[in-house]
ModelCIF file with pLDDT and N, C-alpha, C, O atoms, coordinates in Angstrom:
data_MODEL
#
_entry.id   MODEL 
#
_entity.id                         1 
_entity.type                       polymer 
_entity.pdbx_number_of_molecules   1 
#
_entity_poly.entity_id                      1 
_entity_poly.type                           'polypeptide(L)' 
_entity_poly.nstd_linkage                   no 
_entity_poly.nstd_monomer                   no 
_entity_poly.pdbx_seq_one_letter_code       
;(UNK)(UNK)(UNK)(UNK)(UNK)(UNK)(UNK)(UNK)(UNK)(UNK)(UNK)(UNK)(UNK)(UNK)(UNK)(UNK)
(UNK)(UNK)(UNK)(UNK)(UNK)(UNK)(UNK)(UNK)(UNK)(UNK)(UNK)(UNK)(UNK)(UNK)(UNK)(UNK)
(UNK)(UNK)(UNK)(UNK)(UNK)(UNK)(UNK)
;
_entity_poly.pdbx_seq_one_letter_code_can   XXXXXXXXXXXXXXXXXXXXXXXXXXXXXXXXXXXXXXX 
_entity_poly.pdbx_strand_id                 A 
#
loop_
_entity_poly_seq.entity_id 
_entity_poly_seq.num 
_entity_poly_seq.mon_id 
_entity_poly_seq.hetero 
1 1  UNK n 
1 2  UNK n 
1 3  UNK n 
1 4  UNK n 
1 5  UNK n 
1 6  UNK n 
1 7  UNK n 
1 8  UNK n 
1 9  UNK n 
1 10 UNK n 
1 11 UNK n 
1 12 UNK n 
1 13 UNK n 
1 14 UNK n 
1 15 UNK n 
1 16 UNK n 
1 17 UNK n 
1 18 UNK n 
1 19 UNK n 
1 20 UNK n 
1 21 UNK n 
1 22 UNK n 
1 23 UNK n 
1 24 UNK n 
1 25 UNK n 
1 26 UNK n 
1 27 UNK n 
1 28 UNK n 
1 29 UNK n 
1 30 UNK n 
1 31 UNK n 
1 32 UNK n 
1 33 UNK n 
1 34 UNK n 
1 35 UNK n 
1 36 UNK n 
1 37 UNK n 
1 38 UNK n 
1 39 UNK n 
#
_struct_asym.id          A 
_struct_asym.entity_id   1 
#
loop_
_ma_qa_metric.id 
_ma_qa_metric.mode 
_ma_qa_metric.name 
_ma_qa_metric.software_group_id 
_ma_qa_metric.type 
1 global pLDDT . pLDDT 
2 local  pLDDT . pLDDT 
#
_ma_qa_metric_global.metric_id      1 
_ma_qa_metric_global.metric_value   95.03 
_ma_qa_metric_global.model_id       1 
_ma_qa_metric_global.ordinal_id     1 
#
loop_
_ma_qa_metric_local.label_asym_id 
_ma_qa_metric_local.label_comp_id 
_ma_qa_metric_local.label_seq_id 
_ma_qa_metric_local.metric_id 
_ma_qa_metric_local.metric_value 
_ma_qa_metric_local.model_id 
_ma_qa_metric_local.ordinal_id 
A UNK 1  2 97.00 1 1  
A UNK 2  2 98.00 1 2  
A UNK 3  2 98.00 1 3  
A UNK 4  2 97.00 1 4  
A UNK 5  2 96.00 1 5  
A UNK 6  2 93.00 1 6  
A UNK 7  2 88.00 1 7  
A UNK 8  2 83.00 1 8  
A UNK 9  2 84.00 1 9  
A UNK 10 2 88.00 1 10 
A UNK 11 2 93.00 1 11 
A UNK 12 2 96.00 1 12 
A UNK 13 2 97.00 1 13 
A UNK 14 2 97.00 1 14 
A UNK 15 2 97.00 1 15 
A UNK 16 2 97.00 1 16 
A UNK 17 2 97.00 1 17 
A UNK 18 2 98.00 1 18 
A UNK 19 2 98.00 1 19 
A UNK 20 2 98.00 1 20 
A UNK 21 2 98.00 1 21 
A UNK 22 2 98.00 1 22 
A UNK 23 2 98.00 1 23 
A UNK 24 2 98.00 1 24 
A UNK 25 2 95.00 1 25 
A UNK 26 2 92.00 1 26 
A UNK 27 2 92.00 1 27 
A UNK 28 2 87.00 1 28 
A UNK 29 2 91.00 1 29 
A UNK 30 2 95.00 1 30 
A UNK 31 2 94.00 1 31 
A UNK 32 2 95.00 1 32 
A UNK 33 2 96.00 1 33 
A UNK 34 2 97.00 1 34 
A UNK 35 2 98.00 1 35 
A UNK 36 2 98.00 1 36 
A UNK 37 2 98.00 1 37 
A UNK 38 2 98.00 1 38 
A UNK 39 2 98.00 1 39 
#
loop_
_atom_site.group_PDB 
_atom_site.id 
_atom_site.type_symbol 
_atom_site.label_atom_id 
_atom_site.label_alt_id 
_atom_site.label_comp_id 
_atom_site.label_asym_id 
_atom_site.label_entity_id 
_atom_site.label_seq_id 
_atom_site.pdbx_PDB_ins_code 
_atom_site.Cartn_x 
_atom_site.Cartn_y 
_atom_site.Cartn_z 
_atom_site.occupancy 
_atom_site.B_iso_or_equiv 
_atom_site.pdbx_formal_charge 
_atom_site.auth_seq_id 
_atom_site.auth_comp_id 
_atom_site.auth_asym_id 
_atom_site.auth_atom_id 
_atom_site.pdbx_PDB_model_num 
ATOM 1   N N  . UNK A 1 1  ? -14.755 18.340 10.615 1.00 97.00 ? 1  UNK A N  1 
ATOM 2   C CA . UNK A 1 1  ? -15.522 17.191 10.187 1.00 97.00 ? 1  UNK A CA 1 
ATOM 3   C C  . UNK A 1 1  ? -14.796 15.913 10.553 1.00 97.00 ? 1  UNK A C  1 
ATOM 4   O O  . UNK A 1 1  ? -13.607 15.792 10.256 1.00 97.00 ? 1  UNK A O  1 
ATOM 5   N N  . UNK A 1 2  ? -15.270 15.225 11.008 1.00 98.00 ? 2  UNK A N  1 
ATOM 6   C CA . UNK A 1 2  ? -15.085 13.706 11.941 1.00 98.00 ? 2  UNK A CA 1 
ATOM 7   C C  . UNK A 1 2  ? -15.388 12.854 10.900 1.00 98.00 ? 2  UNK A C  1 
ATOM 8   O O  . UNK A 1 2  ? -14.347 12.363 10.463 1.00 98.00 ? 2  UNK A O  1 
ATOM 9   N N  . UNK A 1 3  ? -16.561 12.394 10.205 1.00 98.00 ? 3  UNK A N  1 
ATOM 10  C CA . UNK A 1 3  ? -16.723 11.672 9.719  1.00 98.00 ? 3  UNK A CA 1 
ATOM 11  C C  . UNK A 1 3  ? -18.171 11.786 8.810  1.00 98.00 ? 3  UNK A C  1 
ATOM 12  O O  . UNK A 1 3  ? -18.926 12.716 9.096  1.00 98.00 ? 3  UNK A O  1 
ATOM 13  N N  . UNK A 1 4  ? -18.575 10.802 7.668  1.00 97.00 ? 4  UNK A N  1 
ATOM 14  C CA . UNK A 1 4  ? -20.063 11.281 7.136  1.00 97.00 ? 4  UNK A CA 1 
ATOM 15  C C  . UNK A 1 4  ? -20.156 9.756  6.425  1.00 97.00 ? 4  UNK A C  1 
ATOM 16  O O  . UNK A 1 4  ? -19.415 8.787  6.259  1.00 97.00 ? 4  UNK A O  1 
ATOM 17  N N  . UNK A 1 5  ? -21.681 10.201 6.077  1.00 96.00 ? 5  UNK A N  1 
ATOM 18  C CA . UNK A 1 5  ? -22.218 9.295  5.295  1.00 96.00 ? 5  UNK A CA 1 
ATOM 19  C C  . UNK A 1 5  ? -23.037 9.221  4.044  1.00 96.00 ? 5  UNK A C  1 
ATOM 20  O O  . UNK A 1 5  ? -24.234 8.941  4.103  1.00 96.00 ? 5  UNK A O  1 
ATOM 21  N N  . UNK A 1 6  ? -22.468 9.447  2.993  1.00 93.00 ? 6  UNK A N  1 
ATOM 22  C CA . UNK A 1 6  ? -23.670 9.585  2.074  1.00 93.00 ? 6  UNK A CA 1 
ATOM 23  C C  . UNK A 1 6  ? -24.899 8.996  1.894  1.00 93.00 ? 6  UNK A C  1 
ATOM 24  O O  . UNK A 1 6  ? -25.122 7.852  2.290  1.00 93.00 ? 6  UNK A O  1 
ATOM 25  N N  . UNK A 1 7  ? -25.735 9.688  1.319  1.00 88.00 ? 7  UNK A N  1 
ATOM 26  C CA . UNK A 1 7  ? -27.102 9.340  0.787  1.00 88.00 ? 7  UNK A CA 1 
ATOM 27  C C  . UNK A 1 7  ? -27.215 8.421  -0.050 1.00 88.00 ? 7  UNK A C  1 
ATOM 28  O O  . UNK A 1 7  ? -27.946 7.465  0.208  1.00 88.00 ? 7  UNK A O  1 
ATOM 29  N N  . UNK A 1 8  ? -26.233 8.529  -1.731 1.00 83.00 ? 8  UNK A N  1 
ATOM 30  C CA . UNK A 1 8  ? -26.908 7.777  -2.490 1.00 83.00 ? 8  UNK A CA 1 
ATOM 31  C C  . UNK A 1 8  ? -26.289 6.127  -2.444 1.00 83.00 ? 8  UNK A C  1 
ATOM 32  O O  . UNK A 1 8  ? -26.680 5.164  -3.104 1.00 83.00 ? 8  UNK A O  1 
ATOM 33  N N  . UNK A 1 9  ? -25.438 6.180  -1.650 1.00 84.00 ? 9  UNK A N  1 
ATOM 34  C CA . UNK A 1 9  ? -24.871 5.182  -1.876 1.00 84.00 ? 9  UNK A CA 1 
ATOM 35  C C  . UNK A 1 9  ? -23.958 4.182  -0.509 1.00 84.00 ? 9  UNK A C  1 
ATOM 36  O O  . UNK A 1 9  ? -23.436 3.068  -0.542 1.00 84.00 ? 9  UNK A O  1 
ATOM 37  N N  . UNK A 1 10 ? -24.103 5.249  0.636  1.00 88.00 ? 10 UNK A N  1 
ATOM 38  C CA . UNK A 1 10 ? -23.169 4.874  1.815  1.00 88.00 ? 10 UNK A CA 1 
ATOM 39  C C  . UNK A 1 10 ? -22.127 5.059  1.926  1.00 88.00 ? 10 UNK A C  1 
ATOM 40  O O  . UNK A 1 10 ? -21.648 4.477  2.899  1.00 88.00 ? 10 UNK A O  1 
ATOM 41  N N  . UNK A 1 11 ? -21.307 5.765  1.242  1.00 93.00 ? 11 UNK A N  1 
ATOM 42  C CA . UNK A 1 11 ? -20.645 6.027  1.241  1.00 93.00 ? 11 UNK A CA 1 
ATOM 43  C C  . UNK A 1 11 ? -19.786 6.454  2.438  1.00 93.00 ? 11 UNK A C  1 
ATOM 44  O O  . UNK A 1 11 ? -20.409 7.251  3.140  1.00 93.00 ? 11 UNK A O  1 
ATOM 45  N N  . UNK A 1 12 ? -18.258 6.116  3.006  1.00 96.00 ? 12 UNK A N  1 
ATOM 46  C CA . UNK A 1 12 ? -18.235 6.820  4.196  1.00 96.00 ? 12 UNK A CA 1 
ATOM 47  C C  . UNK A 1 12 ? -17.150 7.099  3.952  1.00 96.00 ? 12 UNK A C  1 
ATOM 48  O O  . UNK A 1 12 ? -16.612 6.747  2.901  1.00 96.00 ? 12 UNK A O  1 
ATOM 49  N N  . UNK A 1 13 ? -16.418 7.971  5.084  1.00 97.00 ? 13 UNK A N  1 
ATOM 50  C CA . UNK A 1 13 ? -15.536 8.841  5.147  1.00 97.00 ? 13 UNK A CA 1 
ATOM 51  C C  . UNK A 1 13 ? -14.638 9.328  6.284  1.00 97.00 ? 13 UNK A C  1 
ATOM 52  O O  . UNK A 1 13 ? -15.090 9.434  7.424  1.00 97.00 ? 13 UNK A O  1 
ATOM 53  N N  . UNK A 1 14 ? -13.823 9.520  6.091  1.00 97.00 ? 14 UNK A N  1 
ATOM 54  C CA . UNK A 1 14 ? -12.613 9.569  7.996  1.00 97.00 ? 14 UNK A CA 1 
ATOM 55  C C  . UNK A 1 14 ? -12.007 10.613 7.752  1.00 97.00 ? 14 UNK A C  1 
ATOM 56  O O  . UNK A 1 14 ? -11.452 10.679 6.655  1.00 97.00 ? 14 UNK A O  1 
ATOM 57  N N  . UNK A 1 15 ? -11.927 11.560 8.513  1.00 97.00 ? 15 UNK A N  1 
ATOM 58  C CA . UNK A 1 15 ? -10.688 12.190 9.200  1.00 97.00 ? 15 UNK A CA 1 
ATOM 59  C C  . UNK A 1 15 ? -9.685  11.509 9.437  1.00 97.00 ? 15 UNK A C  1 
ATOM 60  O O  . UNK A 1 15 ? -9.738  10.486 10.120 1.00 97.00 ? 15 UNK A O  1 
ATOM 61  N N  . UNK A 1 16 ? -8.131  12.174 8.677  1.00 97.00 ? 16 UNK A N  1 
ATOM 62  C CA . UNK A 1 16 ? -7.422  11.227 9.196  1.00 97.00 ? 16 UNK A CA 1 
ATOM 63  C C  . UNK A 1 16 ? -6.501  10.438 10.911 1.00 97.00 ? 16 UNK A C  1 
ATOM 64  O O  . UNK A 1 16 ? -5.925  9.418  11.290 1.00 97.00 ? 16 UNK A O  1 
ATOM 65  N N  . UNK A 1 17 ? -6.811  11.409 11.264 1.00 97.00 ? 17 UNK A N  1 
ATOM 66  C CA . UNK A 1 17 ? -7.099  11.235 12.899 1.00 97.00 ? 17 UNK A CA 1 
ATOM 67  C C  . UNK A 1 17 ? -7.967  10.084 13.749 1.00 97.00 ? 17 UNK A C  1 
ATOM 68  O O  . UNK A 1 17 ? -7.767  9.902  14.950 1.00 97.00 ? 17 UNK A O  1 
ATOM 69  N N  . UNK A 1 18 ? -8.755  9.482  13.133 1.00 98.00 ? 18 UNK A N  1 
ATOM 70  C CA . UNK A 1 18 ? -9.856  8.809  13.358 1.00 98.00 ? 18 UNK A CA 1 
ATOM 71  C C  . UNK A 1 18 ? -9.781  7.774  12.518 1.00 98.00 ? 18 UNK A C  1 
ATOM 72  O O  . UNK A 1 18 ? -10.307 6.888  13.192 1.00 98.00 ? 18 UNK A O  1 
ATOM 73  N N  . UNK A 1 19 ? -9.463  7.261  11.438 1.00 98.00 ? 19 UNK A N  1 
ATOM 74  C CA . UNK A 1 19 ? -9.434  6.300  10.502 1.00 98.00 ? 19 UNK A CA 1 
ATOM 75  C C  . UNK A 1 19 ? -8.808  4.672  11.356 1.00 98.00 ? 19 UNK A C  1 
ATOM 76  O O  . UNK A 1 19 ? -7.764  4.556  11.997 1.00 98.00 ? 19 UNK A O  1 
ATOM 77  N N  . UNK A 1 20 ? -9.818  3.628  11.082 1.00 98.00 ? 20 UNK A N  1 
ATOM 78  C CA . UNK A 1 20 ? -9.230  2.760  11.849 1.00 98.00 ? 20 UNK A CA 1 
ATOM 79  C C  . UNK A 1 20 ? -9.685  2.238  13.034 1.00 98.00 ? 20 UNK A C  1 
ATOM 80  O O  . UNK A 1 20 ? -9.777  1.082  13.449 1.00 98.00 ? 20 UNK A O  1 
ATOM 81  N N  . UNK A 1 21 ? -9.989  3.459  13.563 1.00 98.00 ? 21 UNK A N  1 
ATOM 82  C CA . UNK A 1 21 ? -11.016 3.620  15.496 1.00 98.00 ? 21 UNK A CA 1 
ATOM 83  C C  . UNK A 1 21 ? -12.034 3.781  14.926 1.00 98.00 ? 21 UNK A C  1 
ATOM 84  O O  . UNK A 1 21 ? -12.550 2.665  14.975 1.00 98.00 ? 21 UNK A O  1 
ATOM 85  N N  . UNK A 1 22 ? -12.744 4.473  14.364 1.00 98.00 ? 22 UNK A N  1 
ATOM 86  C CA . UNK A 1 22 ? -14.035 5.418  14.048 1.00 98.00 ? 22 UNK A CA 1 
ATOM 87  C C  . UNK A 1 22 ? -14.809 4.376  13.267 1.00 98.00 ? 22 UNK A C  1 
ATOM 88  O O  . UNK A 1 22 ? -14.131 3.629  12.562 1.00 98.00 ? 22 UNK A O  1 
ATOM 89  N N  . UNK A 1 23 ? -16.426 4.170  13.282 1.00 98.00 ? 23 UNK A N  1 
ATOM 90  C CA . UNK A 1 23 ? -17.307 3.740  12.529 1.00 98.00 ? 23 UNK A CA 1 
ATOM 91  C C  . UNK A 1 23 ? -18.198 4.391  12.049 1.00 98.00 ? 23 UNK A C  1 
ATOM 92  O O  . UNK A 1 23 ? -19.058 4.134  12.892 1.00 98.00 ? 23 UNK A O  1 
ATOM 93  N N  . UNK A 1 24 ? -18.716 5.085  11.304 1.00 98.00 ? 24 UNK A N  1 
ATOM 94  C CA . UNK A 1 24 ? -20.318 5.854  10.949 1.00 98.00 ? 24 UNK A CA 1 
ATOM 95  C C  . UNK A 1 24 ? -20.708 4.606  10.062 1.00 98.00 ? 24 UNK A C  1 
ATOM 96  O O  . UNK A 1 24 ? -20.222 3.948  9.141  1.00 98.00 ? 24 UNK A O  1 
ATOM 97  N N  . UNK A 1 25 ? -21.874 4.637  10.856 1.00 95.00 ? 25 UNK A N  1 
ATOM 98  C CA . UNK A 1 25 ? -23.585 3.628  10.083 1.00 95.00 ? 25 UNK A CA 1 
ATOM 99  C C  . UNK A 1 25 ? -24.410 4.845  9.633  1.00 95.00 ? 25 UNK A C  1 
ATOM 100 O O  . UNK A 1 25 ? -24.246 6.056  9.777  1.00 95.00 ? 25 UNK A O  1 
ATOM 101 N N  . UNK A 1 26 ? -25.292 4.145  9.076  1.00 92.00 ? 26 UNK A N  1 
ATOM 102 C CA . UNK A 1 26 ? -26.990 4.811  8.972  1.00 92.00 ? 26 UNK A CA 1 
ATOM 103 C C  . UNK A 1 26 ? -27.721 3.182  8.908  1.00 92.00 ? 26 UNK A C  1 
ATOM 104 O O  . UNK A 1 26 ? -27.431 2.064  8.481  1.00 92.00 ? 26 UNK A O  1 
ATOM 105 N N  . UNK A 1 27 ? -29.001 3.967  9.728  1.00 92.00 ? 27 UNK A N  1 
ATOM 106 C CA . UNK A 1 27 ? -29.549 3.162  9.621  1.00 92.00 ? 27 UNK A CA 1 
ATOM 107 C C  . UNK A 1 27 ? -31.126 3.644  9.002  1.00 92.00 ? 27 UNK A C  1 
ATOM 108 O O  . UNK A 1 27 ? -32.041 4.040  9.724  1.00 92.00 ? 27 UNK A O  1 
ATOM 109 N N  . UNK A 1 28 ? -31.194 3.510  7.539  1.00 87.00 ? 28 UNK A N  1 
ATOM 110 C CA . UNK A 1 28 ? -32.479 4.733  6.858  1.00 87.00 ? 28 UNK A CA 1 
ATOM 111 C C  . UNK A 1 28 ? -33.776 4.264  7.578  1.00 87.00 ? 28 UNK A C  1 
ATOM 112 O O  . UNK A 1 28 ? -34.638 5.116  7.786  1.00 87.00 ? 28 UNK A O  1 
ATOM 113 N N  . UNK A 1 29 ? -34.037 2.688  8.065  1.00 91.00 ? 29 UNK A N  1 
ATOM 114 C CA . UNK A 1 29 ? -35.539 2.716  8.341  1.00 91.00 ? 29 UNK A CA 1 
ATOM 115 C C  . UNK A 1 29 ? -35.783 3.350  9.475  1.00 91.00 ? 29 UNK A C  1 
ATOM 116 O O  . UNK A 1 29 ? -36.818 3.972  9.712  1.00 91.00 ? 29 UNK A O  1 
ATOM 117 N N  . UNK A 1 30 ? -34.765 3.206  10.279 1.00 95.00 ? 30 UNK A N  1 
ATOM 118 C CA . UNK A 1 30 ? -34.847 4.171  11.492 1.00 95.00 ? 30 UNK A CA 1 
ATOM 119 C C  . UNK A 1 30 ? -34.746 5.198  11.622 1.00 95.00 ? 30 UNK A C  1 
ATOM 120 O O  . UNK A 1 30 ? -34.963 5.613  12.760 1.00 95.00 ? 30 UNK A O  1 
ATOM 121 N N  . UNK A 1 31 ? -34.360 6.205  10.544 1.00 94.00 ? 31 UNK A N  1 
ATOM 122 C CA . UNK A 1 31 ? -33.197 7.879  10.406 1.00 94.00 ? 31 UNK A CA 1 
ATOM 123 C C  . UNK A 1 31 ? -33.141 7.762  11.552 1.00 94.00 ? 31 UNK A C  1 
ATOM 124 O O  . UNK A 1 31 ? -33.971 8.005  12.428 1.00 94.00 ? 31 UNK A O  1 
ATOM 125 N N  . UNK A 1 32 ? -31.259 7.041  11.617 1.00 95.00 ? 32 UNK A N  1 
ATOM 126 C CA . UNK A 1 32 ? -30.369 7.001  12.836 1.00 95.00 ? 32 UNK A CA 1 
ATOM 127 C C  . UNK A 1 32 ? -29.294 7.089  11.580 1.00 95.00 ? 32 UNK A C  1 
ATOM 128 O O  . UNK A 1 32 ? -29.488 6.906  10.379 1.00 95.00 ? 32 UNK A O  1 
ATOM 129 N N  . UNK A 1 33 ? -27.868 7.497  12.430 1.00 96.00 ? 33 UNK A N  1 
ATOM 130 C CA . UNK A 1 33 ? -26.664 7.759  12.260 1.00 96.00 ? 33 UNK A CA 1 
ATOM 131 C C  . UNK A 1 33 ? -26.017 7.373  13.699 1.00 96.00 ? 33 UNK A C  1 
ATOM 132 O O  . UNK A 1 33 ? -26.478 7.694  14.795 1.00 96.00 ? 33 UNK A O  1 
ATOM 133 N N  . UNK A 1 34 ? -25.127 6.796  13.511 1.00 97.00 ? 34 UNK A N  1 
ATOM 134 C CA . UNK A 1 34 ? -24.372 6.071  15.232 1.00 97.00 ? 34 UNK A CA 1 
ATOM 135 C C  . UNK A 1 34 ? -22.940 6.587  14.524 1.00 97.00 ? 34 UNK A C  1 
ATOM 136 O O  . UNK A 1 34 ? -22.974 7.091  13.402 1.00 97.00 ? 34 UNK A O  1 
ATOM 137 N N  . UNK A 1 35 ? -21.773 6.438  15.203 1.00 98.00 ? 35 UNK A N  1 
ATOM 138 C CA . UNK A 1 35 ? -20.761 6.645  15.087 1.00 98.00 ? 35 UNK A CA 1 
ATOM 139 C C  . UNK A 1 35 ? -20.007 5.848  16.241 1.00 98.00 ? 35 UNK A C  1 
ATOM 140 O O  . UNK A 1 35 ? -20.098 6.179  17.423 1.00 98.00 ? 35 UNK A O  1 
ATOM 141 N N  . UNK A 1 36 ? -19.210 4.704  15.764 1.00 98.00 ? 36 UNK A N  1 
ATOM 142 C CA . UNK A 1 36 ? -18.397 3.786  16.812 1.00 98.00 ? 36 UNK A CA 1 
ATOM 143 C C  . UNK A 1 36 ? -17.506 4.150  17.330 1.00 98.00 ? 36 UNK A C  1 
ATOM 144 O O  . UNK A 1 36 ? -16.610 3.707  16.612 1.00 98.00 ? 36 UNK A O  1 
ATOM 145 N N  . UNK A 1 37 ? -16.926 4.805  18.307 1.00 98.00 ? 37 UNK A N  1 
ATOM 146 C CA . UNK A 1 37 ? -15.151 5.188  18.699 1.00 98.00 ? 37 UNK A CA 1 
ATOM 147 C C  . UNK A 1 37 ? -14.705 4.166  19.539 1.00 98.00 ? 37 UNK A C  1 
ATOM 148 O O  . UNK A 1 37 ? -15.134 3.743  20.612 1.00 98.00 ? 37 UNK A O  1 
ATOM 149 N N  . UNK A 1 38 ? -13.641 3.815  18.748 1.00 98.00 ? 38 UNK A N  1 
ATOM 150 C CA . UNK A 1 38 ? -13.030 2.710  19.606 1.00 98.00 ? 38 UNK A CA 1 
ATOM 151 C C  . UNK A 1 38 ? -11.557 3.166  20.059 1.00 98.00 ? 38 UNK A C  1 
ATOM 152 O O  . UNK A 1 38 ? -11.034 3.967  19.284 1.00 98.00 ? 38 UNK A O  1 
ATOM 153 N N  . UNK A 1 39 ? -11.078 2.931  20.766 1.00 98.00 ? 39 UNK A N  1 
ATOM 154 C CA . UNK A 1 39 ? -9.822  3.032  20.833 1.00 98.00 ? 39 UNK A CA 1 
ATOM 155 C C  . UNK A 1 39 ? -9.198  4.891  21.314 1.00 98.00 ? 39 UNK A C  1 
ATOM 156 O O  . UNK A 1 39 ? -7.995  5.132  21.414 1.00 98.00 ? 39 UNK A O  1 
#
């Protein structure tokens, strides 16, 4: 697991490998999920 996003609240979350570089969105009106890697 890379990364997530909760439902009730947005919650998000990192691997610590990824913390820092990494973005997870949602975007609900769209049901989209993107994930940024930077770096």
């Amino acid at each position: 697991g890379v990364s997530c996003v909760s439902s009730a609240d947005g919650s998000t979350y990192y691997t610590d490998s990824v913390k820092g570089r990494f973005t997870i969105s949602r975007d609900n009106a769209k049901n989209m999920v993107y994930l940024q890697m930077n770096s």
